[in-house]
C-alpha atoms as a PDB file:
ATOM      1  CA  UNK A   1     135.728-133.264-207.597  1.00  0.00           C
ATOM      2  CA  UNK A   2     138.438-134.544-210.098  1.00  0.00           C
ATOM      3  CA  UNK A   3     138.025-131.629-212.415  1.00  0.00           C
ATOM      4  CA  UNK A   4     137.893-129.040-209.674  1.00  0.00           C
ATOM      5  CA  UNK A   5     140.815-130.530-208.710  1.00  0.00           C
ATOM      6  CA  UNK A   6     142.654-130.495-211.804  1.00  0.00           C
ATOM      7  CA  UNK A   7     141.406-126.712-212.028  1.00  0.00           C
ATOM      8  CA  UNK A   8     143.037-125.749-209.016  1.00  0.00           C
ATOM      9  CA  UNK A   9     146.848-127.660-209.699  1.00  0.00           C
ATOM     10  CA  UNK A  10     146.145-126.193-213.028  1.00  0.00           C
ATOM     11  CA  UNK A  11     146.048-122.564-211.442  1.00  0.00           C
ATOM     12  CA  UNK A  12     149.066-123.293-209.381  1.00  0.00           C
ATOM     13  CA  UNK A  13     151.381-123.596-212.775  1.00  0.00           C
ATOM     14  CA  UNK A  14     149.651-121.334-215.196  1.00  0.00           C
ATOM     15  CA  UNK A  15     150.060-118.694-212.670  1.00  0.00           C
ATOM     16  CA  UNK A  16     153.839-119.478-212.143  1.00  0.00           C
ATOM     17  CA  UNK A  17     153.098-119.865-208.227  1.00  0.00           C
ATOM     18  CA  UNK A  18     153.732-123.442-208.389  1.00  0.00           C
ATOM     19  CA  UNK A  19     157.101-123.287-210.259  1.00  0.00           C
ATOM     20  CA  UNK A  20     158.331-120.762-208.071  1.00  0.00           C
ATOM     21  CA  UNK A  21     157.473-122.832-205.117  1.00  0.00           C
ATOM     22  CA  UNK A  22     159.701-125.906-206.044  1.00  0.00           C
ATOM     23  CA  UNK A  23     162.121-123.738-207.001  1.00  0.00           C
ATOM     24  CA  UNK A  24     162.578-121.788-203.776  1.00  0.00           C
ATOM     25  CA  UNK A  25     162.661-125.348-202.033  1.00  0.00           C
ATOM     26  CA  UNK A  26     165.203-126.758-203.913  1.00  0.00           C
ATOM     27  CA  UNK A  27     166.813-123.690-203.832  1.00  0.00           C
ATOM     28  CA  UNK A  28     166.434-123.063-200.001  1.00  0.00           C
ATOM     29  CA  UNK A  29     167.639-126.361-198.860  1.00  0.00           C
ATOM     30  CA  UNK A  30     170.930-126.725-201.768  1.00  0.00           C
ATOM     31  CA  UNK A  31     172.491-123.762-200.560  1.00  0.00           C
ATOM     32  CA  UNK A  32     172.665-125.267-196.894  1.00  0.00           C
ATOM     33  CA  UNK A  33     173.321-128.606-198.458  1.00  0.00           C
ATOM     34  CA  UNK A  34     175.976-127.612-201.085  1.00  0.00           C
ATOM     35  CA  UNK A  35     177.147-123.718-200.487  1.00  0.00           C
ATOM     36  CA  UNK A  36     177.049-121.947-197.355  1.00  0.00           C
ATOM     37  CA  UNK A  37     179.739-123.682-195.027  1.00  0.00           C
ATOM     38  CA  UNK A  38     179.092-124.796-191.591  1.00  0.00           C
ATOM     39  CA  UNK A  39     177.752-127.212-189.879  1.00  0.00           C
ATOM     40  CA  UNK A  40     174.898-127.812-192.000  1.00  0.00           C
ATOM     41  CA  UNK A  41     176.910-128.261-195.075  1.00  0.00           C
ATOM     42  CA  UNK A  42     177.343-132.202-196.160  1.00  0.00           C
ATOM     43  CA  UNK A  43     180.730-131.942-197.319  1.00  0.00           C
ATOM     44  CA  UNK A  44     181.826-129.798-194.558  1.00  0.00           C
ATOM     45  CA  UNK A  45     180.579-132.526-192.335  1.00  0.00           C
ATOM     46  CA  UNK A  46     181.594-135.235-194.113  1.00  0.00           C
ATOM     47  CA  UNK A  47     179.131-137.436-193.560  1.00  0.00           C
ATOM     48  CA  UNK A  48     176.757-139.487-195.641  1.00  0.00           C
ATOM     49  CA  UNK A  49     173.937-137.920-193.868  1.00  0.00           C
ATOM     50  CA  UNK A  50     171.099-136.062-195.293  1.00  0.00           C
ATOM     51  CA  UNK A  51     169.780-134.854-191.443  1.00  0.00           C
ATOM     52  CA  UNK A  52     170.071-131.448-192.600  1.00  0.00           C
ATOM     53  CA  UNK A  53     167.452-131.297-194.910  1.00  0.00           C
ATOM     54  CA  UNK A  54     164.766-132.826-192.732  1.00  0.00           C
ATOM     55  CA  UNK A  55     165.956-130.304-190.431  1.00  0.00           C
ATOM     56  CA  UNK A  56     165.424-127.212-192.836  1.00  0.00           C
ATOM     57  CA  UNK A  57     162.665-128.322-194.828  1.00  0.00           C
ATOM     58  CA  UNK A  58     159.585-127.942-192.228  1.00  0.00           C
ATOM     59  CA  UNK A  59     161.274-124.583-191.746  1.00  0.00           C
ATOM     60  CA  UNK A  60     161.400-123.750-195.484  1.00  0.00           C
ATOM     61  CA  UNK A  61     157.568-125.062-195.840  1.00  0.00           C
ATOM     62  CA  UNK A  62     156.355-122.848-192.872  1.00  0.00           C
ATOM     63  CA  UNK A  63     156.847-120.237-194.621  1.00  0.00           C
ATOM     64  CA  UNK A  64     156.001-121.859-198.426  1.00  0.00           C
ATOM     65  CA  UNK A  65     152.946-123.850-197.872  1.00  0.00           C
ATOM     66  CA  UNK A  66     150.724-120.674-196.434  1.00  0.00           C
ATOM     67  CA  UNK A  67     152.079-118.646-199.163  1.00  0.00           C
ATOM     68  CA  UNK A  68     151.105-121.561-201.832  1.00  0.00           C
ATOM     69  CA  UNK A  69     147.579-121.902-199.763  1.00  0.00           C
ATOM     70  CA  UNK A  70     146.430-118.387-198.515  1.00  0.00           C
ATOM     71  CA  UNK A  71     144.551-117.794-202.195  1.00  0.00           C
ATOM     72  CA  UNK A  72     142.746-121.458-202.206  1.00  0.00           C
ATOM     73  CA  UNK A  73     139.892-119.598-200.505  1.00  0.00           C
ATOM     74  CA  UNK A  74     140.466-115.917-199.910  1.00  0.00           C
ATOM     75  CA  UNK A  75     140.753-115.686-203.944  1.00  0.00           C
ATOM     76  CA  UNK A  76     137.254-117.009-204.439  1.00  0.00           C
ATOM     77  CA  UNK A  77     135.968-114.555-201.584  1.00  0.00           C
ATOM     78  CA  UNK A  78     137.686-111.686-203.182  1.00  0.00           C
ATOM     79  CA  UNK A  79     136.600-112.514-206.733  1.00  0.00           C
ATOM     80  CA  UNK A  80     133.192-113.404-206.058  1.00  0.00           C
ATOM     81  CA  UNK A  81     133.208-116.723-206.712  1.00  0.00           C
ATOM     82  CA  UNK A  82     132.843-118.564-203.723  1.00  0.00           C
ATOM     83  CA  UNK A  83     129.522-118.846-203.713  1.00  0.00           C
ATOM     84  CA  UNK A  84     129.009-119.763-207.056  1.00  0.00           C
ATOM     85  CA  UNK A  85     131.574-123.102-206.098  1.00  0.00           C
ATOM     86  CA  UNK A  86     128.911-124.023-202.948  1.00  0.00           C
ATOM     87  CA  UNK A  87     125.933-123.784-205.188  1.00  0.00           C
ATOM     88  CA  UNK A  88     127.479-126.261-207.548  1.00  0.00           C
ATOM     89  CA  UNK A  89     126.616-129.835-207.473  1.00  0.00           C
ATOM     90  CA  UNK A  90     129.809-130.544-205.361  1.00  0.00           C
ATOM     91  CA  UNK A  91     129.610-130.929-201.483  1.00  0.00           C
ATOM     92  CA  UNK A  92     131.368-128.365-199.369  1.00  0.00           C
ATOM     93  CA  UNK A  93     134.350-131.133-198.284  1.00  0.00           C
ATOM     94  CA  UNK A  94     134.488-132.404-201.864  1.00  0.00           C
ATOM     95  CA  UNK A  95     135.401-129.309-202.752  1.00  0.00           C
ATOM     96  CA  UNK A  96     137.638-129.148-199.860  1.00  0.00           C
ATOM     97  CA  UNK A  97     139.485-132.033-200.553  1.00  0.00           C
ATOM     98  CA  UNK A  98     139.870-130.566-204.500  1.00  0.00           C
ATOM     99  CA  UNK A  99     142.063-127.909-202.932  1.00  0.00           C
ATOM    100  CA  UNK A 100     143.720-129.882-199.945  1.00  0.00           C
ATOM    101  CA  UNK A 101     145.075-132.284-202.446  1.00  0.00           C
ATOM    102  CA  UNK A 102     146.065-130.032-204.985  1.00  0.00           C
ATOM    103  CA  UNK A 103     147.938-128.447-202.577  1.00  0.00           C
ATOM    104  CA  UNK A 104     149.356-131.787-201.531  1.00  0.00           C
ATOM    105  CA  UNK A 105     150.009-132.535-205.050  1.00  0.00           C
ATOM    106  CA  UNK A 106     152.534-129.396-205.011  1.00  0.00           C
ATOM    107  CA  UNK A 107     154.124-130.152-202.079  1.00  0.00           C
ATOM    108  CA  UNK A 108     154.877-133.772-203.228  1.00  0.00           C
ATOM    109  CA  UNK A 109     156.168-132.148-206.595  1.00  0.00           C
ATOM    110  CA  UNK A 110     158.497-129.875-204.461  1.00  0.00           C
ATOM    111  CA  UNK A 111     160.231-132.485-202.278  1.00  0.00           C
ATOM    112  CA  UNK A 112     160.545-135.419-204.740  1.00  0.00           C
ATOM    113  CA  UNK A 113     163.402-133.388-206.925  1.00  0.00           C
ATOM    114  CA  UNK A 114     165.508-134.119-203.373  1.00  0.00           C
ATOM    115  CA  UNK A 115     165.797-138.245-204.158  1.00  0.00           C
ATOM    116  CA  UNK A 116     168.906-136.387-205.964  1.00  0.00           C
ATOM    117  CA  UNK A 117     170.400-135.250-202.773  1.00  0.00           C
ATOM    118  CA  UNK A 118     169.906-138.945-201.660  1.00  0.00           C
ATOM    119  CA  UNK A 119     171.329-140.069-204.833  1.00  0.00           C
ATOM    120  CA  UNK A 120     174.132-137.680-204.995  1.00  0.00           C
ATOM    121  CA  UNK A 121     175.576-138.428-200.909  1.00  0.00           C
ATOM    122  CA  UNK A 122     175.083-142.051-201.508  1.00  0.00           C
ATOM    123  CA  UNK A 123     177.449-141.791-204.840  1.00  0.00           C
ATOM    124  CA  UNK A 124     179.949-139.648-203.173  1.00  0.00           C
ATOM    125  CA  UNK A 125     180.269-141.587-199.665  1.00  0.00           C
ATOM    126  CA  UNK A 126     183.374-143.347-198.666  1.00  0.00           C
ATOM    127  CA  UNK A 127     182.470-146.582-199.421  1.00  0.00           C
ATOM    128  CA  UNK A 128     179.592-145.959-201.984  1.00  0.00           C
ATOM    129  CA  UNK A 129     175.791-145.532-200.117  1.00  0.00           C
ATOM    130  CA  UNK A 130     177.580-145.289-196.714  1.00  0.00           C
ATOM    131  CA  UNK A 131     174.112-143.965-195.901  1.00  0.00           C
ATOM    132  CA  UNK A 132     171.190-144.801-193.196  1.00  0.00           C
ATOM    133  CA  UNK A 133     168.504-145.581-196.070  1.00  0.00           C
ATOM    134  CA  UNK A 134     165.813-146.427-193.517  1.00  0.00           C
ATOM    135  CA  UNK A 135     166.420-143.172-191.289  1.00  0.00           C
ATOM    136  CA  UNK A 136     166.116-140.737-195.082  1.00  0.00           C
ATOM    137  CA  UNK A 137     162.941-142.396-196.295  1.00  0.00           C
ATOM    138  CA  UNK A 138     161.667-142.167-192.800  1.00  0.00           C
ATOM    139  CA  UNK A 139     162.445-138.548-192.970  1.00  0.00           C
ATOM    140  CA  UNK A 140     160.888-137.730-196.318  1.00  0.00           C
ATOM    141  CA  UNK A 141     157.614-139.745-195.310  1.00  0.00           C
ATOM    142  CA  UNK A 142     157.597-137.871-192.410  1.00  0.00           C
ATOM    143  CA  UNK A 143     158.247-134.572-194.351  1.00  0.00           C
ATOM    144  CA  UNK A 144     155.533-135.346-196.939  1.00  0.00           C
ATOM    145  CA  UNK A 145     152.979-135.930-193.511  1.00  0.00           C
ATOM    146  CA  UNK A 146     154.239-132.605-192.053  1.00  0.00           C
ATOM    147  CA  UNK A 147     153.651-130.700-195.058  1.00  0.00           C
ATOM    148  CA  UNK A 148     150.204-132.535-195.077  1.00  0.00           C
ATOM    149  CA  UNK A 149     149.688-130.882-192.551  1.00  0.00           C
ATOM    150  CA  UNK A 150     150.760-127.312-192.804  1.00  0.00           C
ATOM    151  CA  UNK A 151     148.522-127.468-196.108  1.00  0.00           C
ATOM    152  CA  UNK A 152     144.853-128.665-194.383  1.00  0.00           C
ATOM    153  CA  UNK A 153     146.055-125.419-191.677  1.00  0.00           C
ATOM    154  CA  UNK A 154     146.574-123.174-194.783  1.00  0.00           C
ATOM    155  CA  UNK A 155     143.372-124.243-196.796  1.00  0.00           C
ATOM    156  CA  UNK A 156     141.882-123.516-192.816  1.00  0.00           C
ATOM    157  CA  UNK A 157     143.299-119.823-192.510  1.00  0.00           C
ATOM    158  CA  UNK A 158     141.940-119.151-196.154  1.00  0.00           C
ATOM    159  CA  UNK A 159     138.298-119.920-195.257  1.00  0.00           C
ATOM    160  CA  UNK A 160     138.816-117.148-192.762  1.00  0.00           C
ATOM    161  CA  UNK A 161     139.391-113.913-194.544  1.00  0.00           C
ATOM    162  CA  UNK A 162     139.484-112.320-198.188  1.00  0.00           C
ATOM    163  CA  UNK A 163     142.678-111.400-197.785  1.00  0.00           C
ATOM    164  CA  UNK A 164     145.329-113.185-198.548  1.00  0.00           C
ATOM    165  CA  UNK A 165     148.180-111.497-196.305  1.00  0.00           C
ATOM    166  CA  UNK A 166     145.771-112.576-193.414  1.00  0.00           C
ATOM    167  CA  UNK A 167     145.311-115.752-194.187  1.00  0.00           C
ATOM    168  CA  UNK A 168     149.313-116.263-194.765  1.00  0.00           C
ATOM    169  CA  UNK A 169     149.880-114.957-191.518  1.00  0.00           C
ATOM    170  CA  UNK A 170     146.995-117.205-189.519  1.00  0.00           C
ATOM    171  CA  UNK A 171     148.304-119.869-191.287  1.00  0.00           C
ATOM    172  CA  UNK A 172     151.977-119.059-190.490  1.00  0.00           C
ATOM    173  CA  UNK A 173     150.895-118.620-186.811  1.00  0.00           C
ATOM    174  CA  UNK A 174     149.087-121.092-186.372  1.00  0.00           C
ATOM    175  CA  UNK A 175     151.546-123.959-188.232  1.00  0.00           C
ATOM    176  CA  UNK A 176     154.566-122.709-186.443  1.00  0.00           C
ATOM    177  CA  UNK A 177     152.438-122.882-182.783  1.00  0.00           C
ATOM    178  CA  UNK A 178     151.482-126.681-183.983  1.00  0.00           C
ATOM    179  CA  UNK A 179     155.011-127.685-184.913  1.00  0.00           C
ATOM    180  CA  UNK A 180     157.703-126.024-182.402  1.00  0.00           C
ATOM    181  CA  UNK A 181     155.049-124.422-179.809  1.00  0.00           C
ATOM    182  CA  UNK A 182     154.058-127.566-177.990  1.00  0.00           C
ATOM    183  CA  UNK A 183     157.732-128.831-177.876  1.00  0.00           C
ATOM    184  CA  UNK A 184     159.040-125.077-176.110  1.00  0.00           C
ATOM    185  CA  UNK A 185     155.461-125.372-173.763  1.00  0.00           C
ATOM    186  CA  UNK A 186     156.034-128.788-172.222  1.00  0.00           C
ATOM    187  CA  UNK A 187     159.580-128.280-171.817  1.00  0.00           C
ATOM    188  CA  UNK A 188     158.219-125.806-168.762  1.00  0.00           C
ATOM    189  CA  UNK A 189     159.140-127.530-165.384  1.00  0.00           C
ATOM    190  CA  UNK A 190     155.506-126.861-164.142  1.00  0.00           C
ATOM    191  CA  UNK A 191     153.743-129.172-165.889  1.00  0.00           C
ATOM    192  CA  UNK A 192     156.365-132.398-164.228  1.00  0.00           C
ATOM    193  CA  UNK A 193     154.416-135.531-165.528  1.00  0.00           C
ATOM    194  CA  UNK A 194     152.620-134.090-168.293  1.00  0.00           C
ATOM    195  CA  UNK A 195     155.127-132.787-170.129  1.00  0.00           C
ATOM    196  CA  UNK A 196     155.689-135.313-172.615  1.00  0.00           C
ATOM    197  CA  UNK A 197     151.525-135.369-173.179  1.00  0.00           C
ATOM    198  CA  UNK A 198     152.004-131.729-174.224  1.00  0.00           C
ATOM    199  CA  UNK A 199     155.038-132.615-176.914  1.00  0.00           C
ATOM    200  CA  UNK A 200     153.316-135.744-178.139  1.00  0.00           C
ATOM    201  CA  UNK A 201     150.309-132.761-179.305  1.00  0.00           C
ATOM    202  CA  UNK A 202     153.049-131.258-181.616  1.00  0.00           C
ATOM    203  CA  UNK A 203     154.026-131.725-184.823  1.00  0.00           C
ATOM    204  CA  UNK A 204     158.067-132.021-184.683  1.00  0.00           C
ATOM    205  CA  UNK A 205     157.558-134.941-181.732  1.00  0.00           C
ATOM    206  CA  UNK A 206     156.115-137.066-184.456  1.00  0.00           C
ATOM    207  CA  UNK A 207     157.952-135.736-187.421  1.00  0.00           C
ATOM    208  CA  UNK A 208     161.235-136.612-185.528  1.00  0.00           C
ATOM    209  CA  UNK A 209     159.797-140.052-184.457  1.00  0.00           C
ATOM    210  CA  UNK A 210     159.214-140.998-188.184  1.00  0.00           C
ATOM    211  CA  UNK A 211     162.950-139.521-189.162  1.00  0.00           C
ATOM    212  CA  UNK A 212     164.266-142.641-186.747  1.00  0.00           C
ATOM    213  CA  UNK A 213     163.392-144.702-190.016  1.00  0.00           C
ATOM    214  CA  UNK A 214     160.372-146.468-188.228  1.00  0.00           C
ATOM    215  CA  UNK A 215     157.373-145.559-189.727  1.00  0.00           C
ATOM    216  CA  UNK A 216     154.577-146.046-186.184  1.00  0.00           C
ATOM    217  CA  UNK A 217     151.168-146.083-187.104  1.00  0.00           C
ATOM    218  CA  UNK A 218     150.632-143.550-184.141  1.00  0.00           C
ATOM    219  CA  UNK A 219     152.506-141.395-185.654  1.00  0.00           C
ATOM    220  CA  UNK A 220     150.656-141.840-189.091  1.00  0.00           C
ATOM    221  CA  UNK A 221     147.242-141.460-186.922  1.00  0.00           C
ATOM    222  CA  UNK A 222     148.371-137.930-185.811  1.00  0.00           C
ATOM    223  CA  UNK A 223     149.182-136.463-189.035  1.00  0.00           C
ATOM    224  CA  UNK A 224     145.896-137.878-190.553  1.00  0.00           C
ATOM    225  CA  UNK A 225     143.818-136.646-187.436  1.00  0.00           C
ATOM    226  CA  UNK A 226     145.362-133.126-187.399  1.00  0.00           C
ATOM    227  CA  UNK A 227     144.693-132.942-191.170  1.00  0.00           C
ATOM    228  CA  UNK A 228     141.201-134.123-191.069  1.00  0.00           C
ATOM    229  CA  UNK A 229     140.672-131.573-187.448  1.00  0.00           C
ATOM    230  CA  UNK A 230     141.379-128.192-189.591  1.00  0.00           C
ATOM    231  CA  UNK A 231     139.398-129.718-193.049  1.00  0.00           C
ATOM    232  CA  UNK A 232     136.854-130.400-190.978  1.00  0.00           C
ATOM    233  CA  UNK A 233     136.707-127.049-189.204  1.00  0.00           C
ATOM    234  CA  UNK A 234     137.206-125.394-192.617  1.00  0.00           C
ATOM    235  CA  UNK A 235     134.057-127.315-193.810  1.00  0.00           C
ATOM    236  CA  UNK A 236     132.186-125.874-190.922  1.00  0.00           C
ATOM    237  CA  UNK A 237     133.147-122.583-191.471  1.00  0.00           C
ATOM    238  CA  UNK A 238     132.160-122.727-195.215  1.00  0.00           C
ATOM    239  CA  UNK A 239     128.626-124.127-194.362  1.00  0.00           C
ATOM    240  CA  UNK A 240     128.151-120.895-192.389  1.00  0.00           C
ATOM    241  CA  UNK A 241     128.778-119.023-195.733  1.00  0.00           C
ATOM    242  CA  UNK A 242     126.606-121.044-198.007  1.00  0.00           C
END
């Protein structure tokens, strides 16, 4: 599983896919951060606040993590070689988790380069690290989590189809519906009562919880149970195949 796994964060860089992930990240979320003015813009504000970046990084990743994920699968359909992987001496959710945390391993790459945001707004406060330290870490567990997530949905939506545009757009669909669709559904007046059992089945409920700076172990127990729900569907959905 370790080698497989090593093959496949291997094949993120040598193709230039992973590179160009981190760099549209960092990208993505500096010009809000740094360049465009408004209200996202720190020294605009002028605050020691890093909110903005846990607010446009899910968004940024909705659209990055199917793009990094839709070949994980689809690319051994198209090639050929999927069934040459399930006949080797690995298990179907060994090789699942090969891909899962390679993509995981990107992700983590991605968002750790932003510590210098952290760095930077704590050195340029008025006094020095003016800054809610708890509510940041919070935030970036949170975003590592949600991003957890949005990769076992995109290793999912590749075990679907040979085509990679399709499984981008599944995965899209489906990670968008998980992390702002329950939130706009429960806010509905019809459901009185039960409207805060519908939020507490989305993503952003939990992901905003965590960016409070308390890390709950309910939270924690979402993430990890919506991760292991689409893995575990995925490994269904390969035994069909093998």
């Amino acid at each position: 599983m370790f080698y497989l796994y090593k093959k496949e964060l291997a094949g993120f860089f040598s193709s230039l896919t992973g590179y160009i992930a981190i760099i549209i990240f960092l990208t993505a979320n500096s010009l809000f951060l740094w360049v465009f003015p408004g209200e996202y813009n720190v020294l605009d504000v002028g605050l020691s606040d890093l909110s903005t970046l846990f607010f446009i990084a899910p968004w940024v990743f909705l659209f990055l993590v199917p793009a990094i994920t839709m070949r994980q699968f689809a690319d051994e359909k198209r090639s050929g070689t999927l069934e040459l992987i399930l006949t080797s001496p690995l298990s179907e959710i060994e090789i699942i988790f090969a891909k899962y945390f390679a993509g995981i391993s990107l992700v983590l790459f991605s968002i750790i380069p932003s510590l210098i945001y952290f760095l930077t707004v704590g050195l340029i406060g008025n006094p020095e690290w003016n800054i809610d330290s708890g509510a940041f870490w919070g935030s970036f567990i949170g975003l590592f989590f949600l991003a957890s997530v949005y990769t076992s949905i995109g290793i999912f939506a590749s075990s679907l189809s040979e085509i990679q545009i399709v499984s981008f757009l599944i995965s899209m669909i489906i990670a968008f519906f998980i992390f702002i669709g329950f939130e706009a559904i429960s806010s509905l007046k019809i459901w009185g009562n039960f409207g805060n059992i519908i939020e507490n089945l989305g993503i952003n409920y939990h992901y905003k919880s965590m960016s409070r700076g308390v890390i709950d172990s309910r939270d924690l127990i979402y993430f990890v149970s919506v991760s292991a729900i689409f893995l575990t569907a995925t490994s269904q959905i390969l035994q069909k195949k093998s």
